[in-house]
N, C-alpha and C. Protein backbone atom coordinates (compact mmCIF):
# COMPACT_ATOMS: atom_id res chain seq x y z
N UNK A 1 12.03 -72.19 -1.94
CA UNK A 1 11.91 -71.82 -3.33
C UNK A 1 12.40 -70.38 -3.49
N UNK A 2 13.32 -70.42 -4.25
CA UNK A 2 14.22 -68.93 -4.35
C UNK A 2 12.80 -68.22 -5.21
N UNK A 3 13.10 -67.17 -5.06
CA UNK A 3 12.75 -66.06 -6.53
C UNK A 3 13.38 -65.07 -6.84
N UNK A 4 13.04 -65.32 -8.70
CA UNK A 4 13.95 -64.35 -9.02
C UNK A 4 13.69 -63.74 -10.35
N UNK A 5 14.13 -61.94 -10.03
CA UNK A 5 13.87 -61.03 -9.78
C UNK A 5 14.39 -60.68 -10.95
N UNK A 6 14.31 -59.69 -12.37
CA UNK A 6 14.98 -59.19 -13.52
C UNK A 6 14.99 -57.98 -13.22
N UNK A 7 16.31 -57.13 -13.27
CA UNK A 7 16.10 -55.73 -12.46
C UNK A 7 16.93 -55.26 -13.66
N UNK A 8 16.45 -53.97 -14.25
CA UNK A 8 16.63 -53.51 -15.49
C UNK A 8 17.42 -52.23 -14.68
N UNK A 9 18.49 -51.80 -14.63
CA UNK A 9 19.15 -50.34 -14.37
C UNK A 9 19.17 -50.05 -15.27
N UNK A 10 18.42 -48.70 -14.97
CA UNK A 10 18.85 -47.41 -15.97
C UNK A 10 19.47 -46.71 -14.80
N UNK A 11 20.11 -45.75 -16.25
CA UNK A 11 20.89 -44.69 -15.20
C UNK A 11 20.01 -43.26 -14.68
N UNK A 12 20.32 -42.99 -13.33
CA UNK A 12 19.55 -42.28 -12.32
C UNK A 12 19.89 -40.81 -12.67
N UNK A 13 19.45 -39.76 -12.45
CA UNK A 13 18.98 -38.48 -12.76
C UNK A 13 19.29 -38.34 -11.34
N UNK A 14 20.13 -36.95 -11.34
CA UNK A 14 20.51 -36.57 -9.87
C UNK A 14 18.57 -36.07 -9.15
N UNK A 15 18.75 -36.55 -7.89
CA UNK A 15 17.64 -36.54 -6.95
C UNK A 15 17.64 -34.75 -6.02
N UNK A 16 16.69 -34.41 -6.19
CA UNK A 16 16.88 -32.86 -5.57
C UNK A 16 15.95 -33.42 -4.42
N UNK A 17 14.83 -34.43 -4.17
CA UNK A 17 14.20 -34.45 -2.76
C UNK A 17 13.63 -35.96 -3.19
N UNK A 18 13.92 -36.46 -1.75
CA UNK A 18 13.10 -37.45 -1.61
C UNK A 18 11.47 -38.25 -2.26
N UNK A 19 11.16 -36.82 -1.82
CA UNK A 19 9.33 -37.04 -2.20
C UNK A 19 9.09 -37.34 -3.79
N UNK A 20 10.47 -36.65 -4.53
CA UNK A 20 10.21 -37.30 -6.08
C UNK A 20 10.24 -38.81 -6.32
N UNK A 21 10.51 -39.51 -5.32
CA UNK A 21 10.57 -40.79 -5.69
C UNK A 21 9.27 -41.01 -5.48
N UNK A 22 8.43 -42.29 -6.40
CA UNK A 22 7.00 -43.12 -5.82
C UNK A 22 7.42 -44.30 -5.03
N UNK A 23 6.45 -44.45 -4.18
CA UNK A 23 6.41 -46.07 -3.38
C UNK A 23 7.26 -47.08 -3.98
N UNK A 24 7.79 -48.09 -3.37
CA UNK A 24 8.36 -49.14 -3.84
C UNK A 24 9.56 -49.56 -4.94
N UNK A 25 10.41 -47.82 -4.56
CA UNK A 25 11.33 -47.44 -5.72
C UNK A 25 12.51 -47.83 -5.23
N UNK A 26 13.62 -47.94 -5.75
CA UNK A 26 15.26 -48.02 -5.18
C UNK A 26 15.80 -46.87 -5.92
N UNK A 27 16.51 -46.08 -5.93
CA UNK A 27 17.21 -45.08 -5.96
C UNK A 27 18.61 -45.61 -6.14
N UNK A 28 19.25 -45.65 -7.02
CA UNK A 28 20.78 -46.17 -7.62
C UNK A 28 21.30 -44.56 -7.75
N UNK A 29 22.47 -44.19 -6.93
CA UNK A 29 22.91 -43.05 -7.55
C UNK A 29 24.74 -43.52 -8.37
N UNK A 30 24.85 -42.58 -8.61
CA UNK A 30 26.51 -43.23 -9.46
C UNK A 30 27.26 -43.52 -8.73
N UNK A 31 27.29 -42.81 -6.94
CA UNK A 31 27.79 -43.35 -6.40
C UNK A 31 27.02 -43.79 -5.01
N UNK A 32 27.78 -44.62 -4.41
CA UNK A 32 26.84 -44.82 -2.83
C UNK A 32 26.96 -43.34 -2.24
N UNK A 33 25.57 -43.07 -1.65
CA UNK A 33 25.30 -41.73 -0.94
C UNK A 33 25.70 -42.29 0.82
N UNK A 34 26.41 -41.12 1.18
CA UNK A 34 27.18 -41.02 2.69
C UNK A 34 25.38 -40.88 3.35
N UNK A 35 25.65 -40.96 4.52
CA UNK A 35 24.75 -40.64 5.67
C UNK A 35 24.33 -39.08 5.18
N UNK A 36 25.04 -38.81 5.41
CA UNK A 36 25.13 -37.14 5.63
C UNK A 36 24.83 -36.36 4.43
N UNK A 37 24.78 -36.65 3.12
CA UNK A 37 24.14 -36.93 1.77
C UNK A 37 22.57 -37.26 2.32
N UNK A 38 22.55 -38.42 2.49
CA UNK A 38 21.49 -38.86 2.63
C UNK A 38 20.30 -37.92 3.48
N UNK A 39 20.94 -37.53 5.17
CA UNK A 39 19.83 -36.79 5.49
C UNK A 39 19.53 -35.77 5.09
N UNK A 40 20.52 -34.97 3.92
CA UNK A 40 19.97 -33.73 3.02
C UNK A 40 19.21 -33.73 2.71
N UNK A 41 18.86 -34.86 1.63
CA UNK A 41 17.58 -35.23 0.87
C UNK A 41 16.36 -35.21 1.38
N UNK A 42 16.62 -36.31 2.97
CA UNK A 42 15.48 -36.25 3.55
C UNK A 42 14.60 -35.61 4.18
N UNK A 43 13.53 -35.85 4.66
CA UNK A 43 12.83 -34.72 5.74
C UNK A 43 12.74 -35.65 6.84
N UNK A 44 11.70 -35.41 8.01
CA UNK A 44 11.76 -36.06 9.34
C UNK A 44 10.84 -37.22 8.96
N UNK A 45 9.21 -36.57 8.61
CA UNK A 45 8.62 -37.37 8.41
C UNK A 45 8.67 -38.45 6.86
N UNK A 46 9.79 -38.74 6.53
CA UNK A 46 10.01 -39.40 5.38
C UNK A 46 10.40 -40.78 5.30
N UNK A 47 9.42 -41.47 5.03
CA UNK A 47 9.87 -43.83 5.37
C UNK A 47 10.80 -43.91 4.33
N UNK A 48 12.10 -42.96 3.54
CA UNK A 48 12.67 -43.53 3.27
C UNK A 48 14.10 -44.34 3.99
N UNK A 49 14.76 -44.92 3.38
CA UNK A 49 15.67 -46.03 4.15
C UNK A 49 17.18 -45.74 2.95
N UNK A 50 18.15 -45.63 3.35
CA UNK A 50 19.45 -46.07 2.89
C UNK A 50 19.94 -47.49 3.50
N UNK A 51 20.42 -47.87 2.17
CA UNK A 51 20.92 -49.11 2.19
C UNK A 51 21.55 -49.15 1.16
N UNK A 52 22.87 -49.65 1.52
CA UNK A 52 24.05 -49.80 0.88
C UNK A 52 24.77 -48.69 0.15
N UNK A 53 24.35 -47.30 0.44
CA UNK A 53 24.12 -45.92 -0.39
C UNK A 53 23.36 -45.87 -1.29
N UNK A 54 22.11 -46.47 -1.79
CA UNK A 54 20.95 -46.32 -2.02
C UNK A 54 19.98 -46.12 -1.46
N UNK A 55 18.97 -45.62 -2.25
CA UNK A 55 17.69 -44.83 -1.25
C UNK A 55 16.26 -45.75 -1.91
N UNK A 56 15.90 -46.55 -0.60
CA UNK A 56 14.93 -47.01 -1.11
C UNK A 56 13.49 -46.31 -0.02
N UNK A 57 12.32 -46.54 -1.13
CA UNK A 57 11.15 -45.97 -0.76
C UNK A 57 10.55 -47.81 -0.70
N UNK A 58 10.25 -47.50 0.66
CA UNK A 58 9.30 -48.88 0.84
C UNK A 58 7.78 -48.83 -0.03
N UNK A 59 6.96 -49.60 -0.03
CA UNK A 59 5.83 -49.44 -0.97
C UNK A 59 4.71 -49.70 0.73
N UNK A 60 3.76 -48.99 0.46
CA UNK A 60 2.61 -49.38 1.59
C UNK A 60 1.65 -50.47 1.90
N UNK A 61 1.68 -50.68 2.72
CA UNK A 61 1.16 -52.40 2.84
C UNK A 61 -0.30 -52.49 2.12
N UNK A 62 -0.15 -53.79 1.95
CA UNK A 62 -1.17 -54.13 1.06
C UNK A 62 -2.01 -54.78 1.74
N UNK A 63 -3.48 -55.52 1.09
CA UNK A 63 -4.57 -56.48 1.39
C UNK A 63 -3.72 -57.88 2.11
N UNK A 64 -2.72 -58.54 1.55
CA UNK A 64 -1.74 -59.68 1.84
C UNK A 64 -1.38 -59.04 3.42
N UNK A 65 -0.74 -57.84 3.45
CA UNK A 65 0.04 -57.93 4.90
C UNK A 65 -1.20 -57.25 5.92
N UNK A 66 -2.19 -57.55 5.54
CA UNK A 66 -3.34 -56.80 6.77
C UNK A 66 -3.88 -58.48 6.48
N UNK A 67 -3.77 -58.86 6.13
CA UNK A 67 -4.20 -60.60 6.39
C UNK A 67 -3.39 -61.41 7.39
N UNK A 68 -2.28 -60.51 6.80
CA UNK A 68 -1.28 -61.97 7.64
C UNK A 68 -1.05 -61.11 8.70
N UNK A 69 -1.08 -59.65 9.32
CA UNK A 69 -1.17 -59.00 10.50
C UNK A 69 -2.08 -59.79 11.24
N UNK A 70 -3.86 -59.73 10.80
CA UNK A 70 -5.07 -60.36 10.81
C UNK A 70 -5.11 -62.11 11.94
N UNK A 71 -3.74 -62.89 11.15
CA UNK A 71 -3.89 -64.06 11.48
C UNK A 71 -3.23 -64.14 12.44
N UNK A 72 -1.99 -63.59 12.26
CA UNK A 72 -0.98 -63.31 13.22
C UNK A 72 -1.44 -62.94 15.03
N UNK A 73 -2.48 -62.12 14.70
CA UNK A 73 -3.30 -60.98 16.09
C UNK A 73 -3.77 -61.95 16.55
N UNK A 74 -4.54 -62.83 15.74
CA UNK A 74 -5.64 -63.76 16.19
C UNK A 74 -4.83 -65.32 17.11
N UNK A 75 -3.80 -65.28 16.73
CA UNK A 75 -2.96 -66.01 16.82
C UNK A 75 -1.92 -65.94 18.40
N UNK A 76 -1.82 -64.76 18.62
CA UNK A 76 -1.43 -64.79 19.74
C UNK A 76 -2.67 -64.13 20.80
């Protein structure tokens, strides 16, 4: 069963640091950001991720993935 997803772009506001983004964000810039772009932004300790020259902020696990960690543990 596919799902699917309505993703509204607006246009992005140049990014001065990482940490302005919240959890579970994608980051569209006008253009794809290089590597080297990218680790400007970042710091060391920062879970964000580039992909595709976007900057996404993962979101932090929830009640669902400490369940299915939970079953998983029990499981092996």
């Amino acid at each position: 069963m596919a799902l699917l997803e309505r993703i509204v772009v607006e246009p992005a506001e140049p990014l001065n640091a990482v940490s302005d983004l919240p959890p579970g964000t994608r980051y569209v810039p006008e253009r794809p950001l290089t590597v080297d772009e990218f680790y400007e932004l970042i710091d060391e300790d920062s879970p964000a991720e580039l992909d595709e020259g976007a900057i996404i902020m993962p979101s932090p696990a929830g009640y669902k993935h400490e369940d299915c960690f939970g079953l998983l543990q029990a499981l092996l």
